[in-house]
Structures are given as structure tokens and as C-alpha cells.
Protein backbone atom coordinates (compact mmCIF):
# COMPACT_ATOMS: atom_id res chain seq x y z
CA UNK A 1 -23.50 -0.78 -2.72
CA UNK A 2 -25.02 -1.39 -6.14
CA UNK A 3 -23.95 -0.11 -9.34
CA UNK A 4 -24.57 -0.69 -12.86
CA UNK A 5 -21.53 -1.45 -15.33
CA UNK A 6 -21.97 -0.44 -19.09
CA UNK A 7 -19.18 -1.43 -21.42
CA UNK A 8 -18.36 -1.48 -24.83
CA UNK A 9 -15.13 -2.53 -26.95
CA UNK A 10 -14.40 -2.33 -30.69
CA UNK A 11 -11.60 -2.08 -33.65
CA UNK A 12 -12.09 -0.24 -37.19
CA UNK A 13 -10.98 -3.60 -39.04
CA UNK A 14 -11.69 -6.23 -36.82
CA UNK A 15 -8.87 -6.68 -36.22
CA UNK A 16 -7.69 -3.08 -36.14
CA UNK A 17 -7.26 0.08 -34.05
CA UNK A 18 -9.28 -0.89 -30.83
CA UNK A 19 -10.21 0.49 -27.63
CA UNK A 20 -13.11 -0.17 -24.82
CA UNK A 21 -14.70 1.94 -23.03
CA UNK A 22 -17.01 1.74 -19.60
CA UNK A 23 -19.10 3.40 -17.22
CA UNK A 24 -19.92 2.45 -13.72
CA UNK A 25 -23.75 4.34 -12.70
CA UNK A 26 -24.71 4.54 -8.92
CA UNK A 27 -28.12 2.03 -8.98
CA UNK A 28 -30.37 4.07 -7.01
CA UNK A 29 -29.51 7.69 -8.34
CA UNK A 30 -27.94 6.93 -12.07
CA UNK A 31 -24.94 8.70 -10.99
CA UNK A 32 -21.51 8.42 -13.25
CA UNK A 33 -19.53 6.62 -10.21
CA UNK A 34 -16.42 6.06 -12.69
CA UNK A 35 -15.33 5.67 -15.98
CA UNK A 36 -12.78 3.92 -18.15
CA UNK A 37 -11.30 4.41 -21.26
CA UNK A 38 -8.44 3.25 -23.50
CA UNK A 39 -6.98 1.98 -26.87
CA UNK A 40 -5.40 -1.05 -27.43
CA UNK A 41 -3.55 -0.62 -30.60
CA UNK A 42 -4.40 -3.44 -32.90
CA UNK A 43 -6.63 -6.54 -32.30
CA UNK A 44 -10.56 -7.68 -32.46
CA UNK A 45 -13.78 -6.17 -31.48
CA UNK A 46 -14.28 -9.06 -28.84
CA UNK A 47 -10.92 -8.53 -27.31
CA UNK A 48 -11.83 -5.13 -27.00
CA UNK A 49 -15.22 -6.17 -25.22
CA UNK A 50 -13.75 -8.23 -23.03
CA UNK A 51 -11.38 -5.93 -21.83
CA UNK A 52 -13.95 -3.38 -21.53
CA UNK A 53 -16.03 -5.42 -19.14
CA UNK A 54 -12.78 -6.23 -17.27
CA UNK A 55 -12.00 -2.68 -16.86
CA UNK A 56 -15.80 -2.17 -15.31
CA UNK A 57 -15.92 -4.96 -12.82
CA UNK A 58 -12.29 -3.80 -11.69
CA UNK A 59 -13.39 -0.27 -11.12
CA UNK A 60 -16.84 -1.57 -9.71
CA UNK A 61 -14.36 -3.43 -7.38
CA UNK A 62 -12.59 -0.23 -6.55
CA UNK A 63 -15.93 1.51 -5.57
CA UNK A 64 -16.65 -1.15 -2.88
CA UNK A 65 -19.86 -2.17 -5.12
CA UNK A 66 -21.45 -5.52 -3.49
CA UNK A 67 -24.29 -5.86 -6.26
CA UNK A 68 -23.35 -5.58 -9.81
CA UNK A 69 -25.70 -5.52 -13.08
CA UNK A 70 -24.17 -5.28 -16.14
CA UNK A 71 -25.41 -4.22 -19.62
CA UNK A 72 -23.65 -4.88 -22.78
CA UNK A 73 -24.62 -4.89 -26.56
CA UNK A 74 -22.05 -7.77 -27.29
CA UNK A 75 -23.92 -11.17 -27.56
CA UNK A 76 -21.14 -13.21 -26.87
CA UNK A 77 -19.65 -11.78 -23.86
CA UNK A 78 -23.10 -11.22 -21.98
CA UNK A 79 -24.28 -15.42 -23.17
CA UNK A 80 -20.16 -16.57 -22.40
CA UNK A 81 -20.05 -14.47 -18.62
CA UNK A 82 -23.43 -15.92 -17.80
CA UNK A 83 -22.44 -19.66 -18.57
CA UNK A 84 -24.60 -19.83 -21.35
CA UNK A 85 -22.18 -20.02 -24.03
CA UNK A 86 -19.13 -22.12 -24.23
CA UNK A 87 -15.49 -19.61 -24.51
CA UNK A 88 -14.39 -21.48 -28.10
CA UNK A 89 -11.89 -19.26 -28.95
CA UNK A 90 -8.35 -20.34 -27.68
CA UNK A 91 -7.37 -16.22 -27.82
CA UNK A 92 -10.48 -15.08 -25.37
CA UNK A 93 -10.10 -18.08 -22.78
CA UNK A 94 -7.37 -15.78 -20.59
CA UNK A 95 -9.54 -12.49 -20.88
CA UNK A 96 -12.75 -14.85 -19.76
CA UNK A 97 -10.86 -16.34 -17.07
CA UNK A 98 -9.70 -13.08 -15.91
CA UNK A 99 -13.49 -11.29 -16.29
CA UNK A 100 -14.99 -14.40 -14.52
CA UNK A 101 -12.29 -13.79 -11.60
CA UNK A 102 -13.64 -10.67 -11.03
CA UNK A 103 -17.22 -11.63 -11.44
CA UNK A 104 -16.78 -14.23 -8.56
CA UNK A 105 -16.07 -11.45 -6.41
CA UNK A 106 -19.14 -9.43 -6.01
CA UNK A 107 -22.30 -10.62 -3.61
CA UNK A 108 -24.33 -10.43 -6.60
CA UNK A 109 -24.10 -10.12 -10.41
CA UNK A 110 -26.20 -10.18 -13.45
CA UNK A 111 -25.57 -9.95 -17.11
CA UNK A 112 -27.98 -8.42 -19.66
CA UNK A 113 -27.59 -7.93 -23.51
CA UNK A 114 -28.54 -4.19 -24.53
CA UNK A 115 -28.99 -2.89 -28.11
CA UNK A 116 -25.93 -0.30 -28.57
CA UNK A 117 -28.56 2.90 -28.45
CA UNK A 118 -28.86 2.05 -24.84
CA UNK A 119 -25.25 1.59 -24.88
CA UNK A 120 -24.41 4.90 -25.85
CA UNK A 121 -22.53 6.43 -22.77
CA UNK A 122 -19.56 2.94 -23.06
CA UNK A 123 -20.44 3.52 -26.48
CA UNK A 124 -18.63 7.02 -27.06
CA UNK A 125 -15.75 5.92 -24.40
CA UNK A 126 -15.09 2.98 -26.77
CA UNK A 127 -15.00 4.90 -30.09
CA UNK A 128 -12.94 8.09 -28.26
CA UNK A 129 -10.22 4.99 -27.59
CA UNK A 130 -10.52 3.90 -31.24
CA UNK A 131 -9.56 7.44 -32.38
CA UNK A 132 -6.68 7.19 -30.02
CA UNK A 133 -5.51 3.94 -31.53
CA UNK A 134 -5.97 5.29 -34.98
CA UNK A 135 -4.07 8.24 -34.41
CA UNK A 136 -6.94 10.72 -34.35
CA UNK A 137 -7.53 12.92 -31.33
CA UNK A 138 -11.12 11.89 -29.65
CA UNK A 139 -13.71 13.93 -30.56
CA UNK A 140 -15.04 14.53 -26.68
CA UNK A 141 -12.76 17.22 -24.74
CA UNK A 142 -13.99 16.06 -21.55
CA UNK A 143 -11.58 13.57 -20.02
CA UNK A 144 -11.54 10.49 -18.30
CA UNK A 145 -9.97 10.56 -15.10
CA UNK A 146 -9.21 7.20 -13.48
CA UNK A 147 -8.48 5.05 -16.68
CA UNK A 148 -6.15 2.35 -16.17
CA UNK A 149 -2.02 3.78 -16.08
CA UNK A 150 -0.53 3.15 -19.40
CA UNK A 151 3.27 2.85 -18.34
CA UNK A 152 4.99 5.18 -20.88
CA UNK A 153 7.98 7.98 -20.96
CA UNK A 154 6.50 10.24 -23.81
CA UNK A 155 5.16 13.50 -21.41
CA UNK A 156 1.56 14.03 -21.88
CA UNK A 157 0.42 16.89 -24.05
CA UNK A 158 -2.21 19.95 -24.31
CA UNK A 159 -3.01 22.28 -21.16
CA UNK A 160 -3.20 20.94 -17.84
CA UNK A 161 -5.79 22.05 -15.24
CA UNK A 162 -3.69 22.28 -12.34
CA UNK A 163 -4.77 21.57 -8.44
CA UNK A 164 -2.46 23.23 -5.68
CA UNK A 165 -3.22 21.44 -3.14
CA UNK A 166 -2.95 22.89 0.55
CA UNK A 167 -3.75 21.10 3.39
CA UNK A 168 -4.89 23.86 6.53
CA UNK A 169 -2.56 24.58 8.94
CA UNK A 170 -2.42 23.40 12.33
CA UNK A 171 -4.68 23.24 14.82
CA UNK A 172 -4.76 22.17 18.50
CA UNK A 173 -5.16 18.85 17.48
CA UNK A 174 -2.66 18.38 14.66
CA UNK A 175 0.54 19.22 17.57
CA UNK A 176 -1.48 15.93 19.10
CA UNK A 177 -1.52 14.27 16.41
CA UNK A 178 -5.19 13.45 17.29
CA UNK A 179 -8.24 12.59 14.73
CA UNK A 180 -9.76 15.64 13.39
CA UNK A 181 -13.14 14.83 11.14
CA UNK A 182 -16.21 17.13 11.24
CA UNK A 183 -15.25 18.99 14.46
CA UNK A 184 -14.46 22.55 13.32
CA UNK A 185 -11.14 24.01 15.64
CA UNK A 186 -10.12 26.82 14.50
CA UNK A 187 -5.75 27.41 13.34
CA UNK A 188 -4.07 28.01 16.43
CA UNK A 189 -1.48 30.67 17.30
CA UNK A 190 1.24 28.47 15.09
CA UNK A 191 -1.11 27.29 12.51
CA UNK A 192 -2.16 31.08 12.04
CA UNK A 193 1.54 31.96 11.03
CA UNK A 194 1.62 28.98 8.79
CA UNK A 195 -1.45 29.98 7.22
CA UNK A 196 0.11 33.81 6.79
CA UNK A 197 3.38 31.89 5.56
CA UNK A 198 0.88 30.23 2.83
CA UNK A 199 -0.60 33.76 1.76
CA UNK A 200 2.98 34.85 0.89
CA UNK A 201 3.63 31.84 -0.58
CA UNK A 202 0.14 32.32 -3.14
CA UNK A 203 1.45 34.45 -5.25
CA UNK A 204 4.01 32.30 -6.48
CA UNK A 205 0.97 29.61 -7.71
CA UNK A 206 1.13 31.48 -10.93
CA UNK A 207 -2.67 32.89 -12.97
CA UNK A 208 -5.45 31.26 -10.60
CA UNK A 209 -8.61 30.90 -11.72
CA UNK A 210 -10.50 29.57 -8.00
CA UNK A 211 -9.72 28.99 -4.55
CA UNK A 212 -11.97 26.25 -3.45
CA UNK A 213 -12.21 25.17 0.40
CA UNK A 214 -13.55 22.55 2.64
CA UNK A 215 -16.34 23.98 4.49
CA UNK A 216 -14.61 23.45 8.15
CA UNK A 217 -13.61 26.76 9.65
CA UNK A 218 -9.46 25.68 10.07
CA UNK A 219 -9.68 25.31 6.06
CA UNK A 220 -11.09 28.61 5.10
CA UNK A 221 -9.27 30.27 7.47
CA UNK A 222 -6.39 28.96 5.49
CA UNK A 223 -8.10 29.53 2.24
CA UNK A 224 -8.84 33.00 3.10
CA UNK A 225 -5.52 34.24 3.62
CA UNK A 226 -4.23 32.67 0.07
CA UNK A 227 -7.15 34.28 -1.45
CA UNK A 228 -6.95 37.30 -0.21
CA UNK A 229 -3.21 37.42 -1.64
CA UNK A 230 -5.08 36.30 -4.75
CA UNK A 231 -7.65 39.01 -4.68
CA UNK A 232 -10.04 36.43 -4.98
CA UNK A 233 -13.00 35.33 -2.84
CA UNK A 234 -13.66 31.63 -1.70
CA UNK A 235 -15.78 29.40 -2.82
CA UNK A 236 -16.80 26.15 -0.29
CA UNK A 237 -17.20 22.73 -1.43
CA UNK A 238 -18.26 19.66 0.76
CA UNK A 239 -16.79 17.23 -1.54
CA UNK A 240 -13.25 17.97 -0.30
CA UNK A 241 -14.47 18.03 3.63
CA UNK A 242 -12.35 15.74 5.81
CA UNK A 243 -13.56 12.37 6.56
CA UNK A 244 -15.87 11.31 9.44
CA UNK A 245 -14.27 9.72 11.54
CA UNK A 246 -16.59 8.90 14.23
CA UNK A 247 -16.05 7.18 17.53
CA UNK A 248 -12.21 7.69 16.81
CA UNK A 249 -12.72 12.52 16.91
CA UNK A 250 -10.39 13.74 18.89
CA UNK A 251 -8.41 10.47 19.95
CA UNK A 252 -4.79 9.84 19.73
CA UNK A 253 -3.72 6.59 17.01
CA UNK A 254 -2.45 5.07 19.92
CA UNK A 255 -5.92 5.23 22.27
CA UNK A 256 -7.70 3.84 18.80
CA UNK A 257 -5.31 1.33 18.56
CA UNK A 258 -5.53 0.28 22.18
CA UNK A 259 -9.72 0.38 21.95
CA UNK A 260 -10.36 -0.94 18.38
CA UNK A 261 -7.39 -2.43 17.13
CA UNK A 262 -8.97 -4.98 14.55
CA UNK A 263 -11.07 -1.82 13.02
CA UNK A 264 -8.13 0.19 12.94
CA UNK A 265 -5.77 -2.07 10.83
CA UNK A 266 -9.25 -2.91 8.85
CA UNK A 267 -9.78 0.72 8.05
CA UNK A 268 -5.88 1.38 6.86
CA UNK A 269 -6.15 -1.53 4.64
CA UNK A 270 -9.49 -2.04 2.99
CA UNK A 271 -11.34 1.32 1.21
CA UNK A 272 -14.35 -0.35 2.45
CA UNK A 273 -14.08 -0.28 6.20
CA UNK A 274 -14.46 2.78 8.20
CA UNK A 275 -14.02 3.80 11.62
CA UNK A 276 -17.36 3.16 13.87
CA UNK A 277 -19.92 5.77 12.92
CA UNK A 278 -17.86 7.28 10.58
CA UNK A 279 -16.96 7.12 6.93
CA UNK A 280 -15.04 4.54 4.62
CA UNK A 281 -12.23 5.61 2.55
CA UNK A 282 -14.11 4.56 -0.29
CA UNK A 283 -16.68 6.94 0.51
CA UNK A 284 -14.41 9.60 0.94
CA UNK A 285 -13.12 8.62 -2.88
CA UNK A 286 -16.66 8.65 -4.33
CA UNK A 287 -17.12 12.39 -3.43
CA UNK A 288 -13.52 13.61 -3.66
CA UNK A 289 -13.88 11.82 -7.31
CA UNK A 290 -17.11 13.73 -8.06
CA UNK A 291 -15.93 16.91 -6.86
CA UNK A 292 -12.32 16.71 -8.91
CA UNK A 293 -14.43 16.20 -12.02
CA UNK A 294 -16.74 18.99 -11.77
CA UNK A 295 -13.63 21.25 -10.73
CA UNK A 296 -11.73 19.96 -13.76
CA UNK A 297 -15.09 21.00 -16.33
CA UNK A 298 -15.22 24.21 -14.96
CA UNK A 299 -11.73 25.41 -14.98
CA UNK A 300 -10.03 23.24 -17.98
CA UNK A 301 -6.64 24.74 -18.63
CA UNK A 302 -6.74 26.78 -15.23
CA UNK A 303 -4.86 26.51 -12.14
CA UNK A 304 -7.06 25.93 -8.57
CA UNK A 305 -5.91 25.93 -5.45
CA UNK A 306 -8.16 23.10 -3.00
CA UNK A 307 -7.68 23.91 0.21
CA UNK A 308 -8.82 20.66 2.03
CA UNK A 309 -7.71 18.31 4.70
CA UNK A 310 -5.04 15.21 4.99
CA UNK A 311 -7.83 12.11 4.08
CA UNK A 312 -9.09 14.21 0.43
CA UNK A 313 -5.46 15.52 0.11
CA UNK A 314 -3.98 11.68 -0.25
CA UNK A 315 -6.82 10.43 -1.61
CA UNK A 316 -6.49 13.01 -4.60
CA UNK A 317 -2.61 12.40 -4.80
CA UNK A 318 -3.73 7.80 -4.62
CA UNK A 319 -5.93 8.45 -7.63
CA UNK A 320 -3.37 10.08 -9.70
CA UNK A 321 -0.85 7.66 -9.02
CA UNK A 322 -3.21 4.66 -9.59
CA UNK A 323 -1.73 3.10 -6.44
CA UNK A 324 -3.90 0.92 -3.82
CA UNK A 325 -5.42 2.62 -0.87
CA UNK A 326 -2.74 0.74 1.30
CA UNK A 327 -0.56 3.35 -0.53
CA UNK A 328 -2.32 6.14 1.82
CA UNK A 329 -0.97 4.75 5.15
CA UNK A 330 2.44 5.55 3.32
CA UNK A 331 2.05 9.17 2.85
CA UNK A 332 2.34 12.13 5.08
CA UNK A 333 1.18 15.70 5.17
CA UNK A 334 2.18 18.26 7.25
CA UNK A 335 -0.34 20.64 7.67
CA UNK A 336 0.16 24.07 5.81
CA UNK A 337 2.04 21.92 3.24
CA UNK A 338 1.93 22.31 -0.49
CA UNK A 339 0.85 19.08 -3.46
CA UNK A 340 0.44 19.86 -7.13
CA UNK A 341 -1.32 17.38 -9.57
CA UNK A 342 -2.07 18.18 -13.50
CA UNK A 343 -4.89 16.43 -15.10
CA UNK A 344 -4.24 17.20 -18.74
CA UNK A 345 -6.92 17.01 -21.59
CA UNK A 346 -6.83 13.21 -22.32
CA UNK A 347 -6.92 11.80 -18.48
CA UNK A 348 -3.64 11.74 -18.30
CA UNK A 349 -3.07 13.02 -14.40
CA UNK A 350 0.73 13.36 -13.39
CA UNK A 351 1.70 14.68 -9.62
CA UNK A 352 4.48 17.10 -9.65
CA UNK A 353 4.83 17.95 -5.98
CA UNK A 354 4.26 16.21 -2.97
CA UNK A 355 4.13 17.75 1.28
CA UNK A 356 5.88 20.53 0.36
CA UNK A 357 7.03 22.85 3.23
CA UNK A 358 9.36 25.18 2.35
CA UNK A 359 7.57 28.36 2.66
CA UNK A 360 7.49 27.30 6.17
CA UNK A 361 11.27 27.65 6.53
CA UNK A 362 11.65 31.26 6.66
């Protein structure tokens, strides 16, 4: 995978308030893979650089890149990272160390000075995370979803758009427990009361603006139900489709454990690795990511309700907790169950409920 990391850092008093910002662009298409933002309080425009480069390599990192170009307008971080120029400065030697770290971990990397007009995209990021540090609100309403977790008690503020998430109910195969990708079962007998149990449970989901649905047939038969309750229509989206999980559809864990055991534990520990023929779990992140956003633009302020699978479900609820995607072999969904996440104006996303089942109870 190649991608192409823009990043930018500054402070209004060098030093003063600071923040970076960066952008990581698919290579081939110029697609917005990711993007980082975030203030720093008070300290120097090249601790601010550095930390916006960091911030790109990690999240080029998190995408799985292998080939990395990046473009900055700082002189001295593009000549230091390319071994050009000596790191003099005793307070920039840790953040060097660390960037170089990270460098040494893709296939292939290359470093280019860019005047800031070409810049512009890190550019804005960088100067929204100054306003932040200065006190200001940022200018841009669009957030940034993904930035590094700022550990902090104060609630976020403004009006969250809110995702209900719903995983189906059940189908032949979820009793089984068996891998369910692309095939498209319909609910059986007990996932079609779960899915009526859902309906009756819609109307407690409050004012909803969309009901969006994986494509596959046992997900808008759920979403149909909960929209109809909603009198609302559906609207399909592949980016929350369930992953592909090739030579392992239809097999128990046990029979893929038994036949591919080392690309089993591969797959539930790097995003990278994916079952044969089928798709990573970073792949699965790229378009759940890309399909979030677009959701999030459309209905800012509004609740949705996804109606999707287990894979996009866990990989929504990973993102908002910034955990690793270890943390997704740790989670479990029952199908017809219930998630909420808010993404709220600044990035900020905070999960509020997790597998819940209790409309299933009566």
C-alpha cells in the first residue's frame, strides 16, 4: 500500500499556542485515507512539526501503508529525517528519535520539502489546532475523526451525530457460529422475531434522520423492519458490508483453526492479514472509515441508525475507543443487538452503549 503523508505544525509565538496537523492521501487515487489533528498548548513551531510528522507515519502505520512519501514545508525536519542535517537541538533529539522509529518501519520512505501552498490541506489541520490551543473554536466545522485520544474528564461539547448501531439478526449460520462474509442468508424463523423485537425497539432511538444498511439481504431485512417503525425508507451502503472472508464462508472457528491455524491467529492479531481470498481488517477499516465520514457530513447533529454486520460493527466501536485491533478479538455481538457512538463537532467520538440486548428479553 502506498500513501502520501502531508504534515504541518506551528505556535502563534514560537513558542506559543501550538498544534500539528496531517493528512494521509491514498497514492494512486489522492484519496483522504486519514487525518490528524491536535493542539499542544504551549511550545515551538518545530515541536509542533515534529509531532505532526509523528502523528502521520503512526496513522500511515495504522493503514497498513508499505511505501511512504512524505511532503512537508519545514526545512529542518524534511533535511534532519533524511540524514542530511544533524538533530542540534537537545529538546528535538526524543521527537527525532521517536519519528525515525517509525520511519524504520515502512518498506520504503522518502522525504520532500514543499512550499506551504502545496501544504495547504496539513496546513488548515495545523492552524484549526492552534485555535484550539489559543482558546478559539476552529474555524472548519468538519471534524477530524481518528485524532490521537487526549485523556481528559471535561465531557465534550456541541451536538453529537449519533450512530445506533444494529447488527442483523440471526441467521442459519449465526446459531453455528459459522463465518458469514458476502453470502447473503436470509434471518431465519428466530432472527425474524429478533428483527420484529428491533422494530419495536426503533421508536425508542429518539428523531432519526437515516437508516442506512449493508447491502446483504439478512441486514435490510433487519433494516426494513426498524424503518418501517420509522416511517422511513432505506438507504444501502457497501461501506458497512461485512468482510470477505474467503476460503474461511461458512466454516466453523474450530474447522479454520484446524486447516489454517497460523493465518487464523495472523488475521486476529495484525489489521494487515486476512483470511485466504478474503479481506484484511485493515481493509475493512479503510471503507468503514470512509463511509462514517461521509455519514457524519451529511447528517451533523442527527441521529442514524447503521444497520451492518459484527466485523464493521467492532471496527466502528475500535476506532472510537482508539484501542488496537487486538482489541476486536475481545468484543462480542450478539446479533439483533444494539451499540451507540457520538462523534461530536470537534472529533471527539465517545461510545455510550455496547451489545445491547434487552429488547430481546421480552
Amino acid at each position: 500500500m502506498n500513501v502520501i503523508v502531508e504534515a504541518d505544525g506551528g505556535s502563534r509565538g514560537n513558542p506559543g499556542p501550538a498544534g500539528y496537523g496531517a493528512v494521509v492521501f491514498d497514492a494512486a487515487t489522492g484519496e483522504v485515507l486519514a487525518e490528524r489533528r491536535e493542539s499542544l498548548g504551549r511550545t515551538t513551531n518545530n515541536v509542533a512539526e515534529y509531532r505532526g510528522l509523528i502523528a502521520g507515519l503512526q496513522a500511515a502505520a495504522e493503514l497498513g501503508a508499505t511505501s511512504v512519501a512524505v511532503r512537508m514545508d519545514s526545512k529542518l525536519v524534511v533535511e534532519q529525517m533524511s540524514g542530511r542535517w544533524q538533530v542540534k537541538h537537545e529538546g528535538l533529539r526524543p521527537l527525532a528519535r521517536e519519528a525515525a522509529a517509525l520511519r524504520d518501519r515502512f518498506d520504503a520512505i522518502t522525504f520532500e520539502w514543499i512550499p506551504r501552498e502545496r501544504n495547504k490541506h496539513a496546513d488548515r489541520l495545523a492552524n484549526e489546532a492552534m485555535d484550539l490551543a489559543a482558546g478559539k473554536p476552529p474555524l472548519a466545522s468538519r471534524p477530524v475523526i481518528d485524532a490521537p485520544a487526549v485523556p481528559s474528564w471535561t465531557p465534550p461539547t456541541g451536538t453529537p451525530t449519533r450512530f445506533v448501531l444494529v447488527r442483523h439478526a440471526a441467521t442459519e449460520h449465526s446459531v453455528l457460529r459459522r463465518f458469514s462474509g458476502r453470502n447473503d442468508l436470509p434471518l431465519s424463523d428466530i432472527g425474524e422475531r429478533q428483527a420484529a423485537a428491533l422494530a419495536r425497539r426503533a421508536s425508542t432511538f429518539g428523531e432519526v434522520a437515516a437508516v442506512i444498511s449493508s447491502p446483504l439481504r439478512r441486514a435490510t431485512q433487519s433494516a426494513e423492519l426498524i424503518a418501517d417503525t420509522l416511517a422511513l425508507g432505506v438507504s444501502a451502503n457497501d461501506g458497512f458490508i461485512e468482510s470477505d472472508f474467503g476460503a474461511w464462508e461458512g466454516l466453523t472457528l474450530d474447522e479454520v483453526q484446524q486447516r489454517w491455524p497460523q493465518e487464523l491467529s495472523a488475521w486476529i492479531s495484525s489489521a494487515d492479514a486476512g483470511p485466504p481470498n478474503g479481506e484484511s481488517f485493515a481493509a475493512v477499516a479503510r471503507r468503514v472509515r470512509r463511509a462514517r465520514d461521509e455519514l457524519i457530513a451529511k447528517h451533523p447533529g442527527a441521529t442514524v441508525v447503521v444497520v451492518s454486520h459484527v466485523t464493521p460493527i467492532k471496527t466502528l466501536l475500535r476506532l472510537a475507543l482508539d484501542a488496537p485491533v487486538s482489541a476486536m478479538s475481545r468484543m462480542f455481538l450478539d446479533p439483533a443487538s444494539v451499540s451507540i457512538v457520538n462523534y461530536y463537532p470537534d472529533g471527539t467520538p465517545s461510545v455510550r452503549l455496547v451489545n445491547d440486548t434487552s429488547h430481546l428479553d421480552g
